[in-house]
Protein backbone atom coordinates (compact mmCIF):
# COMPACT_ATOMS: atom_id res chain seq x y z
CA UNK A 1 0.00 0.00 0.00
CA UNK A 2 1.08 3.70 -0.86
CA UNK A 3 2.73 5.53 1.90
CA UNK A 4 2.81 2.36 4.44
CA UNK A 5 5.02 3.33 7.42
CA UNK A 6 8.21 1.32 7.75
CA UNK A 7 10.12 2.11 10.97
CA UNK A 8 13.52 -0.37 11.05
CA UNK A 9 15.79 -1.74 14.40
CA UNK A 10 19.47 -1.31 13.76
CA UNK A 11 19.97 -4.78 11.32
CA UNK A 12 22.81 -7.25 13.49
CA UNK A 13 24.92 -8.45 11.84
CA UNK A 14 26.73 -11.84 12.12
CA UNK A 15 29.69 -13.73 9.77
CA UNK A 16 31.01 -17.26 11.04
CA UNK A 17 34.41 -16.47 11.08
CA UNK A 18 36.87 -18.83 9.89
CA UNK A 19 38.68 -20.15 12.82
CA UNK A 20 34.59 -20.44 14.16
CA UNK A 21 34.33 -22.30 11.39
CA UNK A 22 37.20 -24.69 11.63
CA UNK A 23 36.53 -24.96 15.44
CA UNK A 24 33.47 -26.28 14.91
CA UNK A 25 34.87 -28.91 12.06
CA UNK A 26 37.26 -30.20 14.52
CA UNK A 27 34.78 -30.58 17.41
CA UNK A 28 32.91 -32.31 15.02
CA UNK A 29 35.65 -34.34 13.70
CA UNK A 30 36.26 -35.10 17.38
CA UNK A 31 33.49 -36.43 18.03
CA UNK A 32 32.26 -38.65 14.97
CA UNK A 33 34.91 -41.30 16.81
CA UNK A 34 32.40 -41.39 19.78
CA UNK A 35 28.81 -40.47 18.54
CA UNK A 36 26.13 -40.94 16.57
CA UNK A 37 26.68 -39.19 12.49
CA UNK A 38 23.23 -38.22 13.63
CA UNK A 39 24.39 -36.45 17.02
CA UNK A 40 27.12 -34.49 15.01
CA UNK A 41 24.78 -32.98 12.54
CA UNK A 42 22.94 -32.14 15.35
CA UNK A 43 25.79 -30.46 17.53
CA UNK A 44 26.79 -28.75 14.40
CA UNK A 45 23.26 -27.28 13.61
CA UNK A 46 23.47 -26.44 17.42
CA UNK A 47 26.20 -24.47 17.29
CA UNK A 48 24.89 -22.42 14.20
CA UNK A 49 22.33 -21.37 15.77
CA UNK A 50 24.05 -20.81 18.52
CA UNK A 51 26.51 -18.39 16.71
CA UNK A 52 23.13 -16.76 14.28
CA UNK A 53 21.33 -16.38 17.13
CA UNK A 54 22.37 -13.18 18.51
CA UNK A 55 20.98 -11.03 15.14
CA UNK A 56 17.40 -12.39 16.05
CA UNK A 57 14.83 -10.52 17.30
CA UNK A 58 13.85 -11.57 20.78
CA UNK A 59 11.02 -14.50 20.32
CA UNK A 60 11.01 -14.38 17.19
CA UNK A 61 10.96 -17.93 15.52
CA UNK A 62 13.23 -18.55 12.30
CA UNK A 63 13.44 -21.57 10.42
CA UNK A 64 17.00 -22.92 9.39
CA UNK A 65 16.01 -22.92 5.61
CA UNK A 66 14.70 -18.73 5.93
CA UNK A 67 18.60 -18.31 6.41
CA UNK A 68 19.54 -19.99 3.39
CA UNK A 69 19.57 -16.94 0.89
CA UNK A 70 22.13 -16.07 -1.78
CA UNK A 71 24.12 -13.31 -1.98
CA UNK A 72 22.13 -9.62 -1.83
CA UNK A 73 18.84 -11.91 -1.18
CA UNK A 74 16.05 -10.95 1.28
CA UNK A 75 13.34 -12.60 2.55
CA UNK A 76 10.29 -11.22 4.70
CA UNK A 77 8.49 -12.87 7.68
CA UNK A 78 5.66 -11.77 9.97
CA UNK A 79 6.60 -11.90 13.44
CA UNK A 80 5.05 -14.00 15.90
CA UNK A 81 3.63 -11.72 18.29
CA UNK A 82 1.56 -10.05 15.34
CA UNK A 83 -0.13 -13.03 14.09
CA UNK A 84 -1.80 -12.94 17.16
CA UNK A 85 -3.05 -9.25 16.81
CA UNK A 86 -6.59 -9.51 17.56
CA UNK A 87 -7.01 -6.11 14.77
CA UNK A 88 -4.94 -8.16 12.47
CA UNK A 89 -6.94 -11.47 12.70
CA UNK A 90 -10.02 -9.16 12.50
CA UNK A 91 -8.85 -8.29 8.95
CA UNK A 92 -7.57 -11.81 8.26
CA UNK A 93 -11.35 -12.88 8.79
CA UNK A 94 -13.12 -10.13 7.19
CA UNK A 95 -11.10 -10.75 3.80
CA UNK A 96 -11.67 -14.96 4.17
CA UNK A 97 -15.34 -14.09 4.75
CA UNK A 98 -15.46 -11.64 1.45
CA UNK A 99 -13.67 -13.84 -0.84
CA UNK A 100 -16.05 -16.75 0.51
CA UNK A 101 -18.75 -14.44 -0.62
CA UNK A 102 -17.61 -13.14 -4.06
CA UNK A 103 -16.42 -17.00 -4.81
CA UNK A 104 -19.35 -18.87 -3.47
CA UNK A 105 -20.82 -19.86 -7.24
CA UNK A 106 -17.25 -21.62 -7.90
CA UNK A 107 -17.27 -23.19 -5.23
CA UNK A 108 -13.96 -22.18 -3.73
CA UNK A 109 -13.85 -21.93 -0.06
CA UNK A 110 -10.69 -20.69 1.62
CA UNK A 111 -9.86 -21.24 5.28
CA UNK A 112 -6.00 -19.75 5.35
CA UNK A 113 -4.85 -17.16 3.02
CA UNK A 114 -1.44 -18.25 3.03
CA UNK A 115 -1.98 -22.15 2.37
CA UNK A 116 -4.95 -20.82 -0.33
CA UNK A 117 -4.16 -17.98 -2.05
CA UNK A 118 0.28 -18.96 -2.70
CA UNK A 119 -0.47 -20.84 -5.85
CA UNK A 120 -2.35 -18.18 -8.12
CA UNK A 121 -5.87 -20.12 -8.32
CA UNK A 122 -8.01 -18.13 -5.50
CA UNK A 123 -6.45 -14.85 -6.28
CA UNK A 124 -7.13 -15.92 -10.33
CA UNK A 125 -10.75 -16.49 -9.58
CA UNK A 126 -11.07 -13.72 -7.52
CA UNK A 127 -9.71 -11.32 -10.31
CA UNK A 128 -11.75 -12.77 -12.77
CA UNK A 129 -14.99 -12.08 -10.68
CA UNK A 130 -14.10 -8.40 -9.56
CA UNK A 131 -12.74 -7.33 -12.84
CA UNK A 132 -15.61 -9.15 -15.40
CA UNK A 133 -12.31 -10.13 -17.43
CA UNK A 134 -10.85 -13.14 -18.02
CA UNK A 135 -7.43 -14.35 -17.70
CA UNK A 136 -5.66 -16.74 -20.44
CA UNK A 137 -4.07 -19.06 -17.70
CA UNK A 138 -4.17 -22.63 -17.07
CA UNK A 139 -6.69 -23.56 -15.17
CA UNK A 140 -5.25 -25.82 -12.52
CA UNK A 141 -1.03 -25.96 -12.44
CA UNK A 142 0.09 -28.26 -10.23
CA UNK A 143 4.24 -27.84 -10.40
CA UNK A 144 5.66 -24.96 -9.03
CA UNK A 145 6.41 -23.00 -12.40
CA UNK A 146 2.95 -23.57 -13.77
CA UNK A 147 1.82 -21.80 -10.29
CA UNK A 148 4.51 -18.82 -11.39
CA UNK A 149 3.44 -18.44 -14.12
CA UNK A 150 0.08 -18.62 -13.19
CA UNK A 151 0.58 -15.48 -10.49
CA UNK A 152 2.82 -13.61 -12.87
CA UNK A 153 -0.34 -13.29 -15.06
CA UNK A 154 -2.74 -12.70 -12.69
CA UNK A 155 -0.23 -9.77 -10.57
CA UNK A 156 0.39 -8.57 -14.21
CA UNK A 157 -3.51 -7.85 -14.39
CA UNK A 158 -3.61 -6.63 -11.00
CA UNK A 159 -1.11 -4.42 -11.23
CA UNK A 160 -1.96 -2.74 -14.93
CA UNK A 161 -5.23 -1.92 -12.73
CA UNK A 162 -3.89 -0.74 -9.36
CA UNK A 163 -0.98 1.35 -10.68
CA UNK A 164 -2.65 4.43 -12.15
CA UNK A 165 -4.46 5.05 -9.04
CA UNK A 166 -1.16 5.20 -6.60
CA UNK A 167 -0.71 2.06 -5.29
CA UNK A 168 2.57 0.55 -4.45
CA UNK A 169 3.06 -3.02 -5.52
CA UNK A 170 3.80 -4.45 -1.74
CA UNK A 171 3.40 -7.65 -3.01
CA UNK A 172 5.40 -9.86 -5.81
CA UNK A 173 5.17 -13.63 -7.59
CA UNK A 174 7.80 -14.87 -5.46
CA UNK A 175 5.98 -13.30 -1.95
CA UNK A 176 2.50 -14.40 -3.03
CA UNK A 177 4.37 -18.16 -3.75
CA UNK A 178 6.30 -18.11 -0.60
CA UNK A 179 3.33 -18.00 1.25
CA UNK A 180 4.35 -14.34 2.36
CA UNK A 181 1.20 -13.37 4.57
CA UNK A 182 2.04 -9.91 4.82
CA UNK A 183 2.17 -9.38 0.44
CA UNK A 184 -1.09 -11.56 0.55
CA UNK A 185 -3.10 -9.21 2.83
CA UNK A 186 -2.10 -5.79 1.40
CA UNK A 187 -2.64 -7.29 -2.36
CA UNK A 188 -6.17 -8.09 -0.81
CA UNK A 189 -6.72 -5.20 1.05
CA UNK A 190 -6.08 -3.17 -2.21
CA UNK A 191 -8.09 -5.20 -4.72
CA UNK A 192 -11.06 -4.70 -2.18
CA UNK A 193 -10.75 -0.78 -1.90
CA UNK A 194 -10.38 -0.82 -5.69
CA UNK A 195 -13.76 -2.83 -6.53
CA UNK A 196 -15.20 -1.13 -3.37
CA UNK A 197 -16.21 -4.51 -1.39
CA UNK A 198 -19.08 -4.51 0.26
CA UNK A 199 -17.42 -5.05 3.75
CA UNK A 200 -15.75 -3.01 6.39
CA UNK A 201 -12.25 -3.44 6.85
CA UNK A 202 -10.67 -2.79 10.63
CA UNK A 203 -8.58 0.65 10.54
CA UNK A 204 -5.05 1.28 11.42
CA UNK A 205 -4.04 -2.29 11.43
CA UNK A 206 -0.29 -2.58 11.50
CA UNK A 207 1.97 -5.23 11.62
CA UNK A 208 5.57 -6.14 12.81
CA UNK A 209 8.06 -8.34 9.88
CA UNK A 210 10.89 -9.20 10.44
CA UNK A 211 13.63 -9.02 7.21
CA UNK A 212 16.48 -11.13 7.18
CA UNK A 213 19.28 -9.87 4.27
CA UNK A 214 22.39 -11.47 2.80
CA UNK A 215 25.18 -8.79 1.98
CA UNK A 216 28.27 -9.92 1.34
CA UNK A 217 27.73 -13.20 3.58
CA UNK A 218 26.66 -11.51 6.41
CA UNK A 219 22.70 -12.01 7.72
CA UNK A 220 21.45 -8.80 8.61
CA UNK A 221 17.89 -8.49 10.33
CA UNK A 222 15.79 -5.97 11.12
CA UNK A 223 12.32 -5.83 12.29
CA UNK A 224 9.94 -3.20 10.38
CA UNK A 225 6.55 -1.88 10.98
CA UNK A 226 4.32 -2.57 7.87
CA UNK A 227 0.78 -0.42 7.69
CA UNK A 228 -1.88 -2.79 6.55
CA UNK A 229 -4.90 -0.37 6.55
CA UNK A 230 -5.32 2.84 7.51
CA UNK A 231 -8.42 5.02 7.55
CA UNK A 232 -11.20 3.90 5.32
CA UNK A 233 -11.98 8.07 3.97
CA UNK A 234 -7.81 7.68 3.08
CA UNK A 235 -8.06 4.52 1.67
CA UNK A 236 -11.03 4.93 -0.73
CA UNK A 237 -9.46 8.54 -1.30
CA UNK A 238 -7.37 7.31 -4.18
CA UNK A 239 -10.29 6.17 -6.03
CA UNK A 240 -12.63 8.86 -5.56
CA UNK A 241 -13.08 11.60 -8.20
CA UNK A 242 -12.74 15.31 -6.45
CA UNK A 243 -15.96 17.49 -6.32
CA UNK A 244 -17.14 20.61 -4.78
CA UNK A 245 -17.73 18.96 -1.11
CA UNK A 246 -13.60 18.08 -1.37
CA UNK A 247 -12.78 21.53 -1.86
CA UNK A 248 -15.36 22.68 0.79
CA UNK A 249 -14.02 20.54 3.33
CA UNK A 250 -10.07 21.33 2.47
CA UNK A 251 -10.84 24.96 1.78
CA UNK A 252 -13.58 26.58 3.08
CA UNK A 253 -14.32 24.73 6.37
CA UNK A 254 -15.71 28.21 7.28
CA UNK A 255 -18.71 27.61 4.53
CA UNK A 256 -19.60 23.58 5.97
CA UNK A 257 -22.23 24.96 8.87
CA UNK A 258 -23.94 26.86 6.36
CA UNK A 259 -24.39 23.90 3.97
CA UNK A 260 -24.85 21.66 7.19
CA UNK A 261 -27.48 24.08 8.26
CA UNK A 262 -29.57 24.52 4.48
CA UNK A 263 -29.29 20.49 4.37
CA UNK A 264 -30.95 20.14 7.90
CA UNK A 265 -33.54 22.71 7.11
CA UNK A 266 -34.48 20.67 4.10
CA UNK A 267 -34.43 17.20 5.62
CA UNK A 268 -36.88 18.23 8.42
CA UNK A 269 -39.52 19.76 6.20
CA UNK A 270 -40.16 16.79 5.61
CA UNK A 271 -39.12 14.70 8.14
CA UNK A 272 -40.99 16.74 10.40
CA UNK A 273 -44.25 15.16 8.87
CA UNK A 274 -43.78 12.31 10.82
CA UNK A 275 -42.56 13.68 14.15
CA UNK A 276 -39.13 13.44 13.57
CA UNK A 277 -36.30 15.44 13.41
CA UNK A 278 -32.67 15.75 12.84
CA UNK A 279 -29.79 17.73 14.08
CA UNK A 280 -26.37 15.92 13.38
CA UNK A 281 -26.06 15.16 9.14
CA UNK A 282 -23.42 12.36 9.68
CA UNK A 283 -25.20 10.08 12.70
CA UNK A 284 -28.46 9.88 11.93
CA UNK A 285 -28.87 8.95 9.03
CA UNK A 286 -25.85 6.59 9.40
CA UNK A 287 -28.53 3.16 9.74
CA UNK A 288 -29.90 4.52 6.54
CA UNK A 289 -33.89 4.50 8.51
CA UNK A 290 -34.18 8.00 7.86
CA UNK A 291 -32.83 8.05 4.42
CA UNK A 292 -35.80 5.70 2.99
CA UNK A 293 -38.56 7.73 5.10
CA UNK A 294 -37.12 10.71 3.40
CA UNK A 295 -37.26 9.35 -0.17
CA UNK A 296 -41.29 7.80 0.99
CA UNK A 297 -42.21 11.18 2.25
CA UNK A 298 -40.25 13.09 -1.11
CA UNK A 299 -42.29 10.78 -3.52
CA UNK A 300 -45.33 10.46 -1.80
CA UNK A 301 -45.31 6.63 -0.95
CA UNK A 302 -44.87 4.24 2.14
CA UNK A 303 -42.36 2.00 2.33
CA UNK A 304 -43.46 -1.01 3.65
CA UNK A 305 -41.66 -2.45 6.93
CA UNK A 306 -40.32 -5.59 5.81
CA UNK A 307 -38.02 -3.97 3.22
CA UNK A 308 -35.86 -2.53 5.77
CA UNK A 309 -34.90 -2.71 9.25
CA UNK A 310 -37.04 -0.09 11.33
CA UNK A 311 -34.07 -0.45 14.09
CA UNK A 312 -30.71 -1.99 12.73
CA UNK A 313 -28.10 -3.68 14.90
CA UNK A 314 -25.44 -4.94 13.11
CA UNK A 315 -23.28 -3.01 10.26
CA UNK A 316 -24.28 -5.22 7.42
CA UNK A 317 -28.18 -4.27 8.52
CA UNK A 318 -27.38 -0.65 8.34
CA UNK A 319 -25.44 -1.54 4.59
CA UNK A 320 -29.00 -3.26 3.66
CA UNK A 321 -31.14 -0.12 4.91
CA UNK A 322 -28.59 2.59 2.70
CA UNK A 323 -28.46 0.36 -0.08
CA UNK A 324 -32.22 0.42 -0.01
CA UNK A 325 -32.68 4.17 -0.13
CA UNK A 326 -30.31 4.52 -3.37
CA UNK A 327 -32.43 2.09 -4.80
CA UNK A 328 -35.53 3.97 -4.32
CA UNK A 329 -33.36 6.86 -5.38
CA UNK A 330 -33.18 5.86 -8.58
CA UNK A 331 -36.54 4.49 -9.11
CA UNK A 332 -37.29 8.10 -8.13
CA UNK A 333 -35.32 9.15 -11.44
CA UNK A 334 -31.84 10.44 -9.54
CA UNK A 335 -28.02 9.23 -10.64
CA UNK A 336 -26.84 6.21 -8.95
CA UNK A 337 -24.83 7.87 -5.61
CA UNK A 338 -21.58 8.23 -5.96
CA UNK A 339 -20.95 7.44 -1.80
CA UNK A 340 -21.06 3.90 -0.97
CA UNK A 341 -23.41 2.51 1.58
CA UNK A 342 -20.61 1.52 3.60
CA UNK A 343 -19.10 4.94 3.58
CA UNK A 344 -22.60 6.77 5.19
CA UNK A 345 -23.03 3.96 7.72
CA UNK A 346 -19.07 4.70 8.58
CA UNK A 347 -20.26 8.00 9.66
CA UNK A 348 -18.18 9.68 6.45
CA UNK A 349 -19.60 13.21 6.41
CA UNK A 350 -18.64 14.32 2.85
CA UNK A 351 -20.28 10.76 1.32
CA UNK A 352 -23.62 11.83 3.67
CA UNK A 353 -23.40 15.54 2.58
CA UNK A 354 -23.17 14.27 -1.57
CA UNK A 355 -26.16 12.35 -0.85
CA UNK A 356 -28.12 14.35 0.86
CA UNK A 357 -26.80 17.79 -1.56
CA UNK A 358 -28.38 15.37 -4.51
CA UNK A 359 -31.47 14.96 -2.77
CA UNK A 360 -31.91 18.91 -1.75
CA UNK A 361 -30.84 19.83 -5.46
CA UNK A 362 -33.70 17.61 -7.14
CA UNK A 363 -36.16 18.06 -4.26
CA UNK A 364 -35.81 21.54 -2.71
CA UNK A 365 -39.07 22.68 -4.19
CA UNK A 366 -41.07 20.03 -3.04
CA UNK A 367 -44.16 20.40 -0.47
């Protein structure tokens, strides 16, 4: 993602010397006379560890074979202590649940993003559905190249989409295939945003990696703060065209009360036909209840009960209300909204002011 915050430890640095190294051959070649060939791989993977073990971050859990990198190589790996964010397994769920959804006709469930999504087919699929376009790849590709190839196509695609509208590529063929969790989620994260998914993504999540480098054969790690998400107004910013409530907001704050005020006046013309009444733009018409009223009481019908819900709990009931009242906005003749239903349920003020300023402009000289 654009403009993610990295903050980096001083890397350590470690190089097995060569007298280390022939130490640890003799000691070895000591004691293959008296032990096990097994217990002398074993001492000598000890004492590598032993000697790599002071560049580690404390708790954090390498693997022998994440130290195995050529020359001027990196690899990335989430720290332990994040996985077990509860923000960050908040997000993890929210995207499962949403690719669930948008892939329920194929038939594709995923459980784990990182044993689902590495080998190109999910994240094919998912493309595919978002974008209405199809990909020329093999349909399943069982060896690891076919799977490369398979991503390189499909990040390709991604990519061509994503780019114009500012995103960073924080994700690459060899991160998706290494099962790189971090790469996964901000690819998702961004594809989501971009085909505005209908589901709310938790804000500010932020995660620790740890990145182990090979310079020179040294190991050098350093543990780096990666954003994930940040606000949901700055996210869907980079896909929103600019109109007059932008510059009103960034440059004439001064001005907002008076359209706040016109808006309100409006609203409870009508509103107050039914004994109700608003004072605060963004909150209360947030479960979208007021919103349909408005449109029944602008075009002179009643919206029957059962299409909406009269007092909404949950977020996704709220998302059902909103979405209702665009609908019966453009029965009623008026644009599709350019706000999401998400974004007014979110409490985003400019998204409530757009669709209540297209309401006022088509409405104002109604009775």
């Amino acid at each position: 993602m654009s403009g993610a915050a990295t903050k980096s430890t001083t890397p350590h640095c470690v190089k097995m010397k060569k007298d280390e190294s022939s130490f640890l051959g003799k000691l070895g070649g000591t004691l293959v006379r008296k032990k096990k060939s097994k217990e002398v791989s074993d001492l000598h993977e000890e004492g590598k560890n032993a000697i790599n073990a002071p560049m580690l971050p404390t708790g954090t859990d390498i693997h022998p074979e994440d130290t195995l990198l050529e020359d001027n190589a990196e690899r990335v790996m989430l720290d332990p202590t994040s996985r077990e964010n509860l923000k960050f397994k908040d997000l993890l769920k929210v995207l499962i649940d949403w690719i669930n959804s948008e892939l329920e006709e194929d038939r594709i469930i995923v459980k784990d993003l990182e044993e689902d999504c590495y080998d190109g087919q999910v994240l094919q699929k998912l493309f595919e559905k978002l974008s209405g376009r199809k990909l020329n790849v093999a349909e399943v590709t069982q060896s690891e190249i076919g799977q490369k190839q398979k991503l390189q196509t499909v990040l390709e695609a991604v990519n061509e989409l994503l780019r114009p509208h500012g995103w960073t590529s924080e994700w690459s063929v060899d991160s998706i295939h290494s099962k790189n969790l971090v790469a996964i989620v901000h690819l998702l994260v961004a594809l989501a945003m971009h085909f505005q998914a209908p589901i709310r993504l938790p804000e500010h999540v932020s995660v620790q990696v740890v990145v182990v480098k090979k310079r020179e054969g040294i190991l050098q790690t350093a543990l780096v703060s990666k954003e994930l998400t940040s606000t949901t107004e700055m996210m869907m910013g980079r896909f929103a065209e600019r109109d007059a409530f932008d510059t009103l907001l960034d440059h004439a704050p001064d001005k907002l009360n008076v359209v706040k005020t016109s808006l309100i006046t409006f609203v409870n013309k009508h509103l107050n036909k039914l004994n109700l009444e608003v004072t605060e733009l963004e909150s209360q018409f947030a479960d979208g209840v007021y919103l349909i009223l408005l449109m029944g009481l602008l075009e002179n019908y009643f919206v029957p009960l059962y299409n909406f819900f009269l007092t909404p709990e949950s977020f996704e009931q709220k998302v059902h209300n909103v979405a209702f009242a665009f609908e019966l906005m453009q029965d009623g003749g008026l644009k599709k909204p350019k706000a999401r239903p998400e974004d007014v349920v979110n409490l985003n003020l400019k998204s409530t002011l757009r669709v209540l300023y297209n309401l006022f402009t088509n409405y104002k000289n109604s009775e």
